[in-house]
C-alpha atoms as a PDB file:
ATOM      1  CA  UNK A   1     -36.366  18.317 -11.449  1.00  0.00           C
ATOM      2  CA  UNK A   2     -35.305  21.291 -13.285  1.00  0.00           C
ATOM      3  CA  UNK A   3     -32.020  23.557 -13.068  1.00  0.00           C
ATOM      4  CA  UNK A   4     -34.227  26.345 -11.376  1.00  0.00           C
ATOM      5  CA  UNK A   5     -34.694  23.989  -8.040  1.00  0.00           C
ATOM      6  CA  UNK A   6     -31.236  23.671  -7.432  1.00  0.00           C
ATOM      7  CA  UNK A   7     -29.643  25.827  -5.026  1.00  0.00           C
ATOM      8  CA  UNK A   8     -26.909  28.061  -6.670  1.00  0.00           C
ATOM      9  CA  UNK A   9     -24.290  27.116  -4.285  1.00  0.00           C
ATOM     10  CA  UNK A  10     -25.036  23.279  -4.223  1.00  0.00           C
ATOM     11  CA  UNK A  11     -22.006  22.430  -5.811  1.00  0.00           C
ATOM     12  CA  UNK A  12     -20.033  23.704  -3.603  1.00  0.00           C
ATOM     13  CA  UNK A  13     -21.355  22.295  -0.897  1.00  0.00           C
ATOM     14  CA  UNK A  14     -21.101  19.118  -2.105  1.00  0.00           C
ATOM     15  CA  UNK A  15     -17.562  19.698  -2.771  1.00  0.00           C
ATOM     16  CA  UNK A  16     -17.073  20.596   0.854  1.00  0.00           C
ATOM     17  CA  UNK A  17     -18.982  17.549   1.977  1.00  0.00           C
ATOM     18  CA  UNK A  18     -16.921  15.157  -0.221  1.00  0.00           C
ATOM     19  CA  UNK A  19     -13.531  16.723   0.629  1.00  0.00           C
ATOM     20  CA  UNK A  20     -13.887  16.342   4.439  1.00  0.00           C
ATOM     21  CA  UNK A  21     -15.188  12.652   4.313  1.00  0.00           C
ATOM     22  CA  UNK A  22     -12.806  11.185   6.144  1.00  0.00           C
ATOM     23  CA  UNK A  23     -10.704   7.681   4.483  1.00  0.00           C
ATOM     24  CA  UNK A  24     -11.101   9.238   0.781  1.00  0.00           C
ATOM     25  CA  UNK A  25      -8.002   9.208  -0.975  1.00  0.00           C
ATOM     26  CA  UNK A  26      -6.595  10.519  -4.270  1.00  0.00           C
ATOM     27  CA  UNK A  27      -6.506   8.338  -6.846  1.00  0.00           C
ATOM     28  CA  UNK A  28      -2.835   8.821  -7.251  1.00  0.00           C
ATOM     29  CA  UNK A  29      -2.812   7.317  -3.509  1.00  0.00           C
ATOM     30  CA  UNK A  30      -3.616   3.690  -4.756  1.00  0.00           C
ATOM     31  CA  UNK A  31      -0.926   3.311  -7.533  1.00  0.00           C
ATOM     32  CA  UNK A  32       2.056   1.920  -7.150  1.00  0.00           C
ATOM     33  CA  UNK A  33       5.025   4.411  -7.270  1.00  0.00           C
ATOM     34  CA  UNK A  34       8.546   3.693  -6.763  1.00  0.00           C
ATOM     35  CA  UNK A  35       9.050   4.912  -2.997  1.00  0.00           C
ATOM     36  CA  UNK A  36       5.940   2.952  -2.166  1.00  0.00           C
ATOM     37  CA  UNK A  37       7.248  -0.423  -3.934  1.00  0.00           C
ATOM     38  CA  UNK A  38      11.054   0.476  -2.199  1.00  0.00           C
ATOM     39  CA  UNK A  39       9.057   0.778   0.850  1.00  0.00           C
ATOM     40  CA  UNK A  40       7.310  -2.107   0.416  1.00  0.00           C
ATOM     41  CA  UNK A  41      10.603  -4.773  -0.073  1.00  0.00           C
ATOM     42  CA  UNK A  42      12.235  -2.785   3.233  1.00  0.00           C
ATOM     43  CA  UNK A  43       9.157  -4.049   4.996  1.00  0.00           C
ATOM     44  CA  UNK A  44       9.600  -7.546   3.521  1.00  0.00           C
ATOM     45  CA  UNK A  45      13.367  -7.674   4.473  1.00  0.00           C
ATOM     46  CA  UNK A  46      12.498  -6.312   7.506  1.00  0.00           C
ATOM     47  CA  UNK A  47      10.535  -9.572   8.433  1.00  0.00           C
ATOM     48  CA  UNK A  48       6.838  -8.224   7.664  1.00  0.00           C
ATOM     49  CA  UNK A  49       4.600 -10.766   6.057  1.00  0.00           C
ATOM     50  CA  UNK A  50       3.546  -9.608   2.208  1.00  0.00           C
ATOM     51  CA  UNK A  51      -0.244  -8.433   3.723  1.00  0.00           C
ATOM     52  CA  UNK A  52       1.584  -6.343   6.349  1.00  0.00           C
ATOM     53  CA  UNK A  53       4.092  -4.907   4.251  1.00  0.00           C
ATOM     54  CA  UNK A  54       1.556  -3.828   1.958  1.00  0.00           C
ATOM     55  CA  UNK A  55      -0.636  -2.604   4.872  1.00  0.00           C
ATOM     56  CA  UNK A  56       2.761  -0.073   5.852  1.00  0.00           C
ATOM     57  CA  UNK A  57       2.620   1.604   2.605  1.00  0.00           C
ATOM     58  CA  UNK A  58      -1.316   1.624   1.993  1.00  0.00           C
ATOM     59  CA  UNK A  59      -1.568  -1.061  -0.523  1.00  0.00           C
ATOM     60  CA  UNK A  60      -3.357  -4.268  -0.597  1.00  0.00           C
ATOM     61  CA  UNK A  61      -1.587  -7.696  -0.674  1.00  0.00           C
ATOM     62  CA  UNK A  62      -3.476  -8.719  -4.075  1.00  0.00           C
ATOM     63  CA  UNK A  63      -1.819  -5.646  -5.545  1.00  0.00           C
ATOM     64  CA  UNK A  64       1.214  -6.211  -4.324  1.00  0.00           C
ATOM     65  CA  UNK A  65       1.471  -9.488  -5.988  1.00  0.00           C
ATOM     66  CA  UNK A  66      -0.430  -8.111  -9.264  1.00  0.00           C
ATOM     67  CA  UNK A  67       3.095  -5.918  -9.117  1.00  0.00           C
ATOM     68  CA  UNK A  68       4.942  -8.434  -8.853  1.00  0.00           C
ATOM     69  CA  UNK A  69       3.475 -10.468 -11.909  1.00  0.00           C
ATOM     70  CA  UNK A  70       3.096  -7.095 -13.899  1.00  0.00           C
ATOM     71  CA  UNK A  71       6.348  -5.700 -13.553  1.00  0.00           C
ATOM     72  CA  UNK A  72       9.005  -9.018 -12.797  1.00  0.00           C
ATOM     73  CA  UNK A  73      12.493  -8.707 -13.702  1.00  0.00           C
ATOM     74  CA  UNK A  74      14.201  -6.602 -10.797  1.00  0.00           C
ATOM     75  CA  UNK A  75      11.118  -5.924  -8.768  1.00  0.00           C
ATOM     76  CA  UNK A  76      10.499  -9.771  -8.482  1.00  0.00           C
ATOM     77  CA  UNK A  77      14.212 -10.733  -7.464  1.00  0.00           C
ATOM     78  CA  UNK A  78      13.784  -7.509  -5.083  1.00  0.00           C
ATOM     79  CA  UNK A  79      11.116  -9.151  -3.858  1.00  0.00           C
ATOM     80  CA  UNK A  80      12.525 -12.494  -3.332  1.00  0.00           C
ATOM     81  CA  UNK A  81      15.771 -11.481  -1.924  1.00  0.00           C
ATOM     82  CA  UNK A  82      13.871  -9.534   0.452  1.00  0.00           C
ATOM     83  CA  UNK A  83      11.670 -12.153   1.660  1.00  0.00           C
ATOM     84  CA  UNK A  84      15.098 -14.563   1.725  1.00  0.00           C
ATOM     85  CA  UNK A  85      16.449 -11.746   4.279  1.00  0.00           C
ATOM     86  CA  UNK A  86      13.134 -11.281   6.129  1.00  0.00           C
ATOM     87  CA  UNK A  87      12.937 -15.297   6.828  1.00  0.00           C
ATOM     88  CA  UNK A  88      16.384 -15.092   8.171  1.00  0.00           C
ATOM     89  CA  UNK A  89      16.036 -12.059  10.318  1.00  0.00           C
ATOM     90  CA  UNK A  90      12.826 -14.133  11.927  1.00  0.00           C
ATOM     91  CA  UNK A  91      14.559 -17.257  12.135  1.00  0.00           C
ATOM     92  CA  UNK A  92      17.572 -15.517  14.080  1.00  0.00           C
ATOM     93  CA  UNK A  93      15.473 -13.655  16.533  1.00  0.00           C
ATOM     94  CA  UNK A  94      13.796 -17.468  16.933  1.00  0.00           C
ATOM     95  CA  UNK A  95      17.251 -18.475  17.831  1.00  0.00           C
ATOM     96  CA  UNK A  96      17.811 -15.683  20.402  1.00  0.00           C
ATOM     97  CA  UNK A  97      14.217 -15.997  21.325  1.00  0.00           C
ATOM     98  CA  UNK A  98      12.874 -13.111  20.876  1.00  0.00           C
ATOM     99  CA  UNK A  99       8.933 -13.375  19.974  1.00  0.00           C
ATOM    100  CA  UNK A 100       7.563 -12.769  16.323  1.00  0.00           C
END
């Protein structure tokens, strides 16, 4: 195949095609930044599970703990202070009987 067969404006048709596939994202959407990670311990203190509280910000749960082993210090005791108030906030709605 030589650069004579391809149409001129190929390229930007392919551009078009690949920028209106829907479910792409940027790259920048799966990193870690520090609104997503806040996020992400609200969620946990909230109650959420670590696969759903990943889920709300659009990460995976394997990521989320590759976080947690990559950065430790504050994030981990974020983490497990938020999961200390998340089983608490389940175990009181248990006690009033709500469902979760």
């Amino acid at each position: 195949m030589t650069h004579e067969s391809i149409p001129p404006d190929a390229a930007p048709r392919a551009a078009a095609r690949a920028a209106s596939r829907p479910g792409r994202r940027a790259n920048a959407d799966y990193r870690w930044t520090s609104p997503k990670a806040i996020a992400f311990l609200d969620a946990l203190a909230a109650g959420e599970s670590v696969a759903a509280a990943a889920r709300l910000v659009g990460m995976s749960r394997q990521s989320a703990y590759r976080l947690r082993a990559r950065a430790g210090g504050r994030f981990a005791q974020g983490w497990d202070l938020a999961r200390r108030a998340g089983h608490a906030r389940r175990a009181a709605e248990r006690m009033r009987g709500g469902a979760r």
